[in-house]
Protein backbone atom coordinates (compact mmCIF):
# COMPACT_ATOMS: atom_id res chain seq x y z
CA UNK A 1 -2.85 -7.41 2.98
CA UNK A 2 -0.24 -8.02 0.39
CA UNK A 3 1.96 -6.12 -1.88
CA UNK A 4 -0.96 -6.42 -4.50
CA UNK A 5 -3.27 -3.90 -2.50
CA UNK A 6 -5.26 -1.47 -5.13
CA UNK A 7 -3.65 1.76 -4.54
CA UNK A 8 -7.49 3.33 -4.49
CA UNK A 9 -8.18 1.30 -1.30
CA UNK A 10 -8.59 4.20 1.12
CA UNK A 11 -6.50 2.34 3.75
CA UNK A 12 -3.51 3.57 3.08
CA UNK A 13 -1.61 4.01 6.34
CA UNK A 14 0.71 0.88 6.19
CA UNK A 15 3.86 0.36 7.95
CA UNK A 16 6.20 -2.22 6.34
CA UNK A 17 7.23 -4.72 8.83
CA UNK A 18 10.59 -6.85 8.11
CA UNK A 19 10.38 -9.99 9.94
CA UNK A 20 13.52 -10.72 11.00
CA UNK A 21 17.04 -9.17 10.53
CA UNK A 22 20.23 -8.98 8.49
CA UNK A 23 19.00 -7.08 5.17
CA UNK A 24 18.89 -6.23 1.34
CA UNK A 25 22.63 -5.71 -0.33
CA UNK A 26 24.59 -5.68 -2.80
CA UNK A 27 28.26 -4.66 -2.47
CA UNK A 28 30.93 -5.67 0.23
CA UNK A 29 32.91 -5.31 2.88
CA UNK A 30 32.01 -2.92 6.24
CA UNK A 31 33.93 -2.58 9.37
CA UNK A 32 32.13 -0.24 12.25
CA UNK A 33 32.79 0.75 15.42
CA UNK A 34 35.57 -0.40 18.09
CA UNK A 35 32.68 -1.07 21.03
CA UNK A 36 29.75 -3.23 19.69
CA UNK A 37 28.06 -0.95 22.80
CA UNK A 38 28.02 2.22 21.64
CA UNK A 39 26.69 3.19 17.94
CA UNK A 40 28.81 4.80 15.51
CA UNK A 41 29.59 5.63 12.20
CA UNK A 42 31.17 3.71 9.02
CA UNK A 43 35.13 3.73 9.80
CA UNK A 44 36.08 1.93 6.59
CA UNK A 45 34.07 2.74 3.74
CA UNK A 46 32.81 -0.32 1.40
CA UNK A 47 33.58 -1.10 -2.09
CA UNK A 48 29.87 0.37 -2.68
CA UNK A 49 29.54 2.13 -6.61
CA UNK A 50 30.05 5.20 -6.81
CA UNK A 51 27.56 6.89 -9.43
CA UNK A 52 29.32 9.28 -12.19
CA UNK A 53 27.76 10.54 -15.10
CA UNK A 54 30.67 9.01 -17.51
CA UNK A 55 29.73 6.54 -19.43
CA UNK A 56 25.80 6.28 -16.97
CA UNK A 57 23.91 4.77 -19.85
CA UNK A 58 20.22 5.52 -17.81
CA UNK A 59 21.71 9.30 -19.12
CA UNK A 60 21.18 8.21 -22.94
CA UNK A 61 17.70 6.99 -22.00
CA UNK A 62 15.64 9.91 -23.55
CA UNK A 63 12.75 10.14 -20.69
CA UNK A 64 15.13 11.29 -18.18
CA UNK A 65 15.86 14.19 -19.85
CA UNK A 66 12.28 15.08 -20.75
CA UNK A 67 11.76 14.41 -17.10
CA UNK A 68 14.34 17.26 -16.08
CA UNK A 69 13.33 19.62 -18.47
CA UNK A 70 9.43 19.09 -17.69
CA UNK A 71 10.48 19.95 -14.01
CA UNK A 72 12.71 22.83 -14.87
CA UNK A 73 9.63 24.26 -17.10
CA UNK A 74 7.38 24.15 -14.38
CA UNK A 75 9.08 25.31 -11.40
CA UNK A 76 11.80 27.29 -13.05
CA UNK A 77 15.75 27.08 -13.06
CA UNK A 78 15.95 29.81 -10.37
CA UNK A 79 13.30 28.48 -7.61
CA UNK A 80 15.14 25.08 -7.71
CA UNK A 81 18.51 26.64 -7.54
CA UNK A 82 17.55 28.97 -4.20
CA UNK A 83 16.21 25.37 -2.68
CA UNK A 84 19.94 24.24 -3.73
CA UNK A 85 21.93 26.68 -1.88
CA UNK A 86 19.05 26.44 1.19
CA UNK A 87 19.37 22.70 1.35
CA UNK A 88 23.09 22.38 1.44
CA UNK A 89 23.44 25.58 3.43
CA UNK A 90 21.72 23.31 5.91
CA UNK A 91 22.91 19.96 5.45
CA UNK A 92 26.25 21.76 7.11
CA UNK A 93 24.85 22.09 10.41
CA UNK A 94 22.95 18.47 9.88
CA UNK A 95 25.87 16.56 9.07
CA UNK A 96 27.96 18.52 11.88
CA UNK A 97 25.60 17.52 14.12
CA UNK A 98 25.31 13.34 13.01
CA UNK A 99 29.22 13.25 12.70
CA UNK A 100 29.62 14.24 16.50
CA UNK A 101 26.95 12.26 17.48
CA UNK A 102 27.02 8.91 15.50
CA UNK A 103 24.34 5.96 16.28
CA UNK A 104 23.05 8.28 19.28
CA UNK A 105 21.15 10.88 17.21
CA UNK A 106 18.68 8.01 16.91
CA UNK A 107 15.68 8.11 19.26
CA UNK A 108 14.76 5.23 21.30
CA UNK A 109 11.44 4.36 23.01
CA UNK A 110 9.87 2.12 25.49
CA UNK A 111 6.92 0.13 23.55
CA UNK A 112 5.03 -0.18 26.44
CA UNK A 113 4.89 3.99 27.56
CA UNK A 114 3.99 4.68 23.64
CA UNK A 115 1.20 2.27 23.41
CA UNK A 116 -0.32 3.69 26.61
CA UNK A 117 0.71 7.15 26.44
CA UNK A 118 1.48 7.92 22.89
CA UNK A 119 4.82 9.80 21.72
CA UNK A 120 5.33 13.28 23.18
CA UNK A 121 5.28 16.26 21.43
CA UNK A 122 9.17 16.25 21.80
CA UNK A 123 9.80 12.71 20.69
CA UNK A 124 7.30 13.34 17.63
CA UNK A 125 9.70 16.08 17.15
CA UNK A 126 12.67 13.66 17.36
CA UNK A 127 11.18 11.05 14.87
CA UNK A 128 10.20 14.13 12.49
CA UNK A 129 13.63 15.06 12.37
CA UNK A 130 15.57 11.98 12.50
CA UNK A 131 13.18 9.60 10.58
CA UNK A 132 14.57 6.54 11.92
CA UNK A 133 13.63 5.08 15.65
CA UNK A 134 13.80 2.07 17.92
CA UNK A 135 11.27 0.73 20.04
CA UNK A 136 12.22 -1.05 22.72
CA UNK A 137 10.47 -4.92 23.75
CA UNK A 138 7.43 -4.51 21.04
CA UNK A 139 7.54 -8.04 21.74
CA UNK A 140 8.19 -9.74 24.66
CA UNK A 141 12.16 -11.19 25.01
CA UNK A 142 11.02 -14.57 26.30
CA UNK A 143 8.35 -14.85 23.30
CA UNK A 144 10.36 -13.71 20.97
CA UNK A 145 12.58 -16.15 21.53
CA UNK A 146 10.27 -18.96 21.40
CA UNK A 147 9.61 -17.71 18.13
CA UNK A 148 13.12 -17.55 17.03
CA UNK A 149 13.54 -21.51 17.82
CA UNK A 150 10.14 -21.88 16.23
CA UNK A 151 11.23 -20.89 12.99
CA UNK A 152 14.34 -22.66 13.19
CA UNK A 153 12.73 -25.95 13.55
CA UNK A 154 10.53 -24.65 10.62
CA UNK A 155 13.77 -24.42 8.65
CA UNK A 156 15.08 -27.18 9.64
CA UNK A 157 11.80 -29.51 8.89
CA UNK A 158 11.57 -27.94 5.46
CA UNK A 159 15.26 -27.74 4.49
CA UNK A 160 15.92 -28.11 1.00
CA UNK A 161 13.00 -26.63 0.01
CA UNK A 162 13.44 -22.74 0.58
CA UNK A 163 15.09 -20.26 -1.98
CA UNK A 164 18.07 -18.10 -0.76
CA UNK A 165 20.25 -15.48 -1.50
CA UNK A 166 23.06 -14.75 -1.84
CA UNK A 167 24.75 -18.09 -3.26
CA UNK A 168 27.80 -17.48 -1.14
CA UNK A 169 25.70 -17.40 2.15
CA UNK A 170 22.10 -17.67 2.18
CA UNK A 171 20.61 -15.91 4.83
CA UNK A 172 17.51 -14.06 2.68
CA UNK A 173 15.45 -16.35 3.07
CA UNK A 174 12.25 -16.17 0.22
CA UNK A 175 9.67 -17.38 2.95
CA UNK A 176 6.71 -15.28 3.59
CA UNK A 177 3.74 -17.49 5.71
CA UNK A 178 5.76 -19.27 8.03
CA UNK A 179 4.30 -19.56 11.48
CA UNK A 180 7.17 -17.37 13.18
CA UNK A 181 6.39 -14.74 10.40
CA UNK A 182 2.47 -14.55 10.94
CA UNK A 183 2.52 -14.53 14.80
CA UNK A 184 4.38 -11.69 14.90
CA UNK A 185 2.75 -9.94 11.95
CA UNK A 186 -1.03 -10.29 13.71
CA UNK A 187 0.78 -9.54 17.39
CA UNK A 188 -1.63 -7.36 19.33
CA UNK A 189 1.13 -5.23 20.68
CA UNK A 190 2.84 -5.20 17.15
CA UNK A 191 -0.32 -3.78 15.53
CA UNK A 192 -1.04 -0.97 18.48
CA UNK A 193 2.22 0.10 17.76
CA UNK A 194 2.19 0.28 13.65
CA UNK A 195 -1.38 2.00 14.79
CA UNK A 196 0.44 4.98 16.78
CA UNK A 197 3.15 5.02 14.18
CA UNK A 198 0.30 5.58 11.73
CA UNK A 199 -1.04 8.77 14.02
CA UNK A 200 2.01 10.55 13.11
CA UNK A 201 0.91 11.34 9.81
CA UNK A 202 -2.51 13.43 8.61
CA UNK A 203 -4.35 13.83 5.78
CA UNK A 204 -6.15 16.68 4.74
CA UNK A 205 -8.57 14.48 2.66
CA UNK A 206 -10.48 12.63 5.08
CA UNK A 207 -9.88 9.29 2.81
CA UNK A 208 -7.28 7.70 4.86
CA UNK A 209 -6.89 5.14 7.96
CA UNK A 210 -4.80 4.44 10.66
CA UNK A 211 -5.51 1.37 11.02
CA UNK A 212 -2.45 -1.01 9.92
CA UNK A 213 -2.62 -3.12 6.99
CA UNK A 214 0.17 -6.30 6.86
CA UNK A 215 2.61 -6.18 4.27
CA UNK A 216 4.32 -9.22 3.40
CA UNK A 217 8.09 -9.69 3.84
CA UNK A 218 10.86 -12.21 4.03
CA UNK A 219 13.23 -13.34 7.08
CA UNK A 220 17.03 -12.50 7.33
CA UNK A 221 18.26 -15.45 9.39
CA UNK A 222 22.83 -14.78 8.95
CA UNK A 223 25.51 -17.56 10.50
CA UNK A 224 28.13 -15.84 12.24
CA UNK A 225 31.35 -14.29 10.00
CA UNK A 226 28.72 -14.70 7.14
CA UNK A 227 30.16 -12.49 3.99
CA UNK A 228 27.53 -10.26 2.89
CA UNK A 229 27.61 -8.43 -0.55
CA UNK A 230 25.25 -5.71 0.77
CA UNK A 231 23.24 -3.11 -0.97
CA UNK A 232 24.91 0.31 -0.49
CA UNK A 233 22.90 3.38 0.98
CA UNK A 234 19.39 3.51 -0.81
CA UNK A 235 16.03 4.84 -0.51
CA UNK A 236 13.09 3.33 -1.63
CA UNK A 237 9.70 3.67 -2.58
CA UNK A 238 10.70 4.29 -6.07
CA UNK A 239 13.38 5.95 -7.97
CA UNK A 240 13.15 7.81 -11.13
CA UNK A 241 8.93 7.88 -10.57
CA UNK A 242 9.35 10.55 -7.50
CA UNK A 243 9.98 13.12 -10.35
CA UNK A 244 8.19 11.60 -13.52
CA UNK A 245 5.29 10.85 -11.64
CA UNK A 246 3.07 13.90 -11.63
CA UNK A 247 1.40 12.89 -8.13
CA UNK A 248 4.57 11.87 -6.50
CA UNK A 249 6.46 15.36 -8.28
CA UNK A 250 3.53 17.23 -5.73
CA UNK A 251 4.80 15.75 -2.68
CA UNK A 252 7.95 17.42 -3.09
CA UNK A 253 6.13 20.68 -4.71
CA UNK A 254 7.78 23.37 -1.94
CA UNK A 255 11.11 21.26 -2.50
CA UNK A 256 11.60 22.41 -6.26
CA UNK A 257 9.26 25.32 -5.64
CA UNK A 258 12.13 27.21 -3.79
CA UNK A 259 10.82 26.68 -0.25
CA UNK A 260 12.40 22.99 1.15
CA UNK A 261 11.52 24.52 4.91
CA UNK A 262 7.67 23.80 4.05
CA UNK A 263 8.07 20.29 3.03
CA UNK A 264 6.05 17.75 5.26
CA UNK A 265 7.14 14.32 4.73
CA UNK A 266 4.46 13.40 7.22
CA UNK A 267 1.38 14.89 4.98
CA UNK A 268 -0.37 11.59 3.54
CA UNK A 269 -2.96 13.94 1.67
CA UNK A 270 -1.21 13.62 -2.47
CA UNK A 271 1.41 11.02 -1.07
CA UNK A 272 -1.19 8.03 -0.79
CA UNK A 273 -2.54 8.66 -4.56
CA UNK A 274 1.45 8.56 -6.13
CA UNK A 275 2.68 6.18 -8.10
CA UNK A 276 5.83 4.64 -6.68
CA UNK A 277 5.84 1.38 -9.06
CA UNK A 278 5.32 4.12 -12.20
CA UNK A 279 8.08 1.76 -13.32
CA UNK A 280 8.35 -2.33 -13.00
CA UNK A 281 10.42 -3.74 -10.80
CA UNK A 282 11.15 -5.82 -8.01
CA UNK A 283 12.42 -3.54 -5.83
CA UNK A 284 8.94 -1.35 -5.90
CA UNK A 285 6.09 -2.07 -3.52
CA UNK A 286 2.76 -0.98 -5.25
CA UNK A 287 1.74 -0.50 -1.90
CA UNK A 288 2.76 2.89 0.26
CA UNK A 289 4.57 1.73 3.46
CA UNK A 290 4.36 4.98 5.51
CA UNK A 291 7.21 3.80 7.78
CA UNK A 292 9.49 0.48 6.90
CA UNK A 293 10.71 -1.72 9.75
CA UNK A 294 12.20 -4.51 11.43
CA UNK A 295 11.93 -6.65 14.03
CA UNK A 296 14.83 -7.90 16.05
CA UNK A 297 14.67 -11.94 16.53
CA UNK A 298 17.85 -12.12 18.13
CA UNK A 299 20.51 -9.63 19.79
CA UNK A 300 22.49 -7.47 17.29
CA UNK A 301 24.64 -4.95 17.47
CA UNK A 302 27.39 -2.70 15.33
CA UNK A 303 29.70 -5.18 13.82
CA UNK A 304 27.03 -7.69 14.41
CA UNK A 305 25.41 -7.26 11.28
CA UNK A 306 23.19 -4.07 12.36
CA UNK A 307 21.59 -1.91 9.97
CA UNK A 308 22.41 1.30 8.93
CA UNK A 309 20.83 4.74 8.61
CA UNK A 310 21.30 7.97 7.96
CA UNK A 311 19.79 9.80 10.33
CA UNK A 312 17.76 13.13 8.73
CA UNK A 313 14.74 13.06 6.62
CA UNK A 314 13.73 16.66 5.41
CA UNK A 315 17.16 17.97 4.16
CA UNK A 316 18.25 14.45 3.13
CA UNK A 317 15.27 13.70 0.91
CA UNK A 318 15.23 17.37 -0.38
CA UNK A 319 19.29 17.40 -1.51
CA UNK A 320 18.66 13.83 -3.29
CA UNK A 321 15.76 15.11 -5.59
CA UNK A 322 17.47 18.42 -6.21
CA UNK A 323 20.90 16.54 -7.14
CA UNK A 324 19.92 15.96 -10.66
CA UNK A 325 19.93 19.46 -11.91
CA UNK A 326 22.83 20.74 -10.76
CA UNK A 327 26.67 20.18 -11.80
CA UNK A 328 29.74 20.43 -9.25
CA UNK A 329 32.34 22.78 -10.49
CA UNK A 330 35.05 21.66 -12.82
CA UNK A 331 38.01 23.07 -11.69
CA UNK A 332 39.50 20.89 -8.80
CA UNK A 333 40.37 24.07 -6.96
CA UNK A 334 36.66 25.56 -6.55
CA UNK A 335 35.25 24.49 -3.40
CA UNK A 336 32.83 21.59 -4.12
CA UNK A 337 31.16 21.96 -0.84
CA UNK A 338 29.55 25.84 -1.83
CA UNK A 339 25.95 24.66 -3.35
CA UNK A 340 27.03 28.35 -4.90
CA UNK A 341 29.82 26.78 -7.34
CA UNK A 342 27.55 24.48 -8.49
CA UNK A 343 26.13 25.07 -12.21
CA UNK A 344 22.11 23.95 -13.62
CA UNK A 345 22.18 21.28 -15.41
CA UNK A 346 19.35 21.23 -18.32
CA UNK A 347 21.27 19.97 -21.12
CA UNK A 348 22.02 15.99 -19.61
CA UNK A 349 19.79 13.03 -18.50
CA UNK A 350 21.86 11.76 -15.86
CA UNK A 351 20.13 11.42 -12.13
CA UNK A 352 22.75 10.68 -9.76
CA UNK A 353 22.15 6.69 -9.07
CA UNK A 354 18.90 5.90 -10.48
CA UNK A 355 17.94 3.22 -12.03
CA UNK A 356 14.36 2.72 -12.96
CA UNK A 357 13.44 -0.50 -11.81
CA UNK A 358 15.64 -0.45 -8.48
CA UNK A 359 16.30 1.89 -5.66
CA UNK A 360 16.65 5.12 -5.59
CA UNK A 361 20.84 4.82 -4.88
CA UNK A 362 23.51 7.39 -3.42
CA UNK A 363 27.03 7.43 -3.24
CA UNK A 364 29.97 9.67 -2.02
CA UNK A 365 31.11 10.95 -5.13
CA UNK A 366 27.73 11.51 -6.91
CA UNK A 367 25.91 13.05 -3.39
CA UNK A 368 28.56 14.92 -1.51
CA UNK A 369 26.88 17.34 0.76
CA UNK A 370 25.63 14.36 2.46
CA UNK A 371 28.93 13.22 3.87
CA UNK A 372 28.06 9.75 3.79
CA UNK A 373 31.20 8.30 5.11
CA UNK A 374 30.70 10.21 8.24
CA UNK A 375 26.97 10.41 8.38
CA UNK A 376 25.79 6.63 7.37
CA UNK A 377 24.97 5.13 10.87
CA UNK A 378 24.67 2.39 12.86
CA UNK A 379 21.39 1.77 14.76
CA UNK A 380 21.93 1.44 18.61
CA UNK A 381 22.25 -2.09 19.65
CA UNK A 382 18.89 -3.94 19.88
CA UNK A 383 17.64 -7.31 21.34
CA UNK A 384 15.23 -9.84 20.38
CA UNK A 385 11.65 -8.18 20.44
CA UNK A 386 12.67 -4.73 19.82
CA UNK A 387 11.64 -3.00 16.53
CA UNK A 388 13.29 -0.86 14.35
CA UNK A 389 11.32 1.68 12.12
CA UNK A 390 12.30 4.38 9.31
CA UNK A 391 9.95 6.27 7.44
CA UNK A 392 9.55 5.96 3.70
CA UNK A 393 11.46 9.03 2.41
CA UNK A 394 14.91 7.65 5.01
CA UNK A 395 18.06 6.82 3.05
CA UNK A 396 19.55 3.19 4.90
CA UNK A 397 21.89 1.26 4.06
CA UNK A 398 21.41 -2.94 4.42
CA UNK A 399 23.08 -4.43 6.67
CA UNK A 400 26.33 -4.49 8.03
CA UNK A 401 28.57 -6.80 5.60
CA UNK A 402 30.29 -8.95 7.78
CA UNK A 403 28.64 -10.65 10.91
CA UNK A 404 31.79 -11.07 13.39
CA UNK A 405 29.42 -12.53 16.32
CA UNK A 406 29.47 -16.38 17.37
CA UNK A 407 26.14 -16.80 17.23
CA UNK A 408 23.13 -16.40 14.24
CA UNK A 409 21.90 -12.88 13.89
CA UNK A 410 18.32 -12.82 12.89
């Protein structure tokens, strides 16, 4: 099923599967941890952007103030502010907790015990939490690398002929049907998987499935020491159209309602009807993609050319749509870590690095209370067959900017 899918199709449950590795990205350097074994955080921060509201000419555009002031109307200034002060109250124990514990906050599974057994109730706990998740040998190692060589003699035969990016050092590739990409798109074991993935979520309506539907995406094939401008930390799904859109505002009702606690990213029930491409452009699926993923063709680790994450989904998610209508304190000796200095903004049109045709961005300066520097992640070290998943709502980052292996990453 491709991007194209009617979004009144009642088969909504679709997990977006990456083919192979190396990702989406836009800015530049990143150096990681000391031991490519052992997951950590971001020790030298990239020359990412850092979103201010000087000069942000999305601010001028007039919707984005009628946007703020429609929400501020209908949930009023002082239910959004006691969600502010609850959110970042809590995002102090969160990023406490992912600073001391790096890459290893992220769950990982064995394939083979979830497609027979299911997740536990703890580990559905764990992936609630976190949002992000690795499951080990969804394919086969020795299979996976047949395919691997497969689609490098596909490359090879048909050299010259595909697109990509970036001109520096290709390595997105814009190839969608090759063999390589369709075997592992149909694998049994792949769909089970996206199928228990799926299970995770409920909907109240009755209208949804499931059952996986295949979403079409490209292959990430990087030479090692490749430069990589890479995109900086991100969510997607849409940007400006989780608060314009009236459908995708309800998602997040108990967000800017005053109760964040009661927010279930996991409830499909309004989420499947929103309208994440509300606005054109490339970077929106039309299509909901409950969880995103990829799948591992080679070994990678940190400093390899991993991905990275950061690792909440409730409080993260929560502070980013809240962000907009509040102001940090202008005098430079207020604390700007008490959500309590912070003043409601109703009078500007800036949202904090959004752009309406891209993703939803964040950065240090314009999102704080996240502690990115500390809290952006690597994934644990994966090999060739083993999946990595995040759900929609997960903040990531592409992947790591320089590749300092000998070998391709993929």
């Amino acid at each position: 099923m491709s991007a194209s899918l009617k979004r009144y199709q009642t088969l909504r449950h679709i997990p977006n599967h990456k083919t192979p590795s190396r990702a989406s990205s836009e800015i530049s350097r990143q150096t990681a941890c000391t031991d490519t074994n052992m997951p950590a955080q971001v020790t030298e921060w990239p020359a990412w952007a850092e979103y201010t509201a000087e000069g942000a000419k999305e601010a001028q555009d007039p919707e984005f103030l009628a946007v703020k002031k429609a929400i501020i109307t209908e949930y009023g200034a002082e239910a959004l502010r006691q969600s502010w002060i609850k959110v970042c109250n809590d995002l102090r124990v969160i990023t406490d907790e992912i600073a001391e514990k790096g890459g290893n906050i992220i769950p990982v599974f064995d394939t083979t015990q979830v497609l027979q057994n299911g997740f536990t109730d703890a580990q559905k706990e764990d992936i609630k939490r976190v949002g992000t998740f690795i499951c080990r040998g969804t394919i086969a190692e020795d299979e996976t690398n047949a395919l691997y060589a497969s689609l490098k003699g596909f490359l090879a035969d048909n050299e010259g002929s595909i697109q990509a990016w970036p001109k520096e050092s290709p390595s997105m590739l814009i190839l969608y049907n090759s063999p390589t990409q369709n075997t592992l798109r149909s694998h049994p074991r792949q769909l089970q998987l996206q199928r228990r993935l799926n299970e995770l979520w409920h909907d109240s309506t009755g209208e949804s499935s499931s059952d996986p539907l295949v979403y079409l995406d490209g292959v990430r094939d990087r030479a090692p020491g490749s430069p990589f401008l890479g995109l900086g930390p991100h969510i997607d799904a849409g940007s400006l159209c989780r608060w314009a859109d009236p459908t995708y505002r309800r998602v997040y009702d108990s967000i800017f309602s005053g109760n964040p606690e009661k927010f279930d990213p996991y409830d499909m029930s309004i989420r499947k009807d929103a309208h994440q491409a509300l606005y054109e452009g490339i970077a929106h699926s039309r299509v909901l993609r409950t969880f995103q993923g990829w799948t591992a063709l080679t070994p990678t680790a940190p400093r390899e050319g991993t991905i990275m994450m950061y690792p909440n989904l409730k409080a993260a998610i929560a502070y980013m749509l809240l962000r907009p209508f509040f102001r940090p304190p202008v005098d430079p000796r207020v604390d700007v870590m008490d959500a309590e200095n912070w003043t409601l903004d109703d009078s500007s049109g800036w949202f904090p690095g959004t752009f309406k045709p891209q993703s939803q961005r964040l950065s240090r300066s314009s999102h704080p209370h996240l502690r990115l520097e500390e809290c952006l992640v690597h994934v644990p070290a994966v090999n060739p067959g083993d999946t990595v998943w995040w759900h929609c709502d997960v903040s990531l980052s592409s992947f790591q900017s320089l590749s300092t292996t000998y070998e391709d990453r993929c």
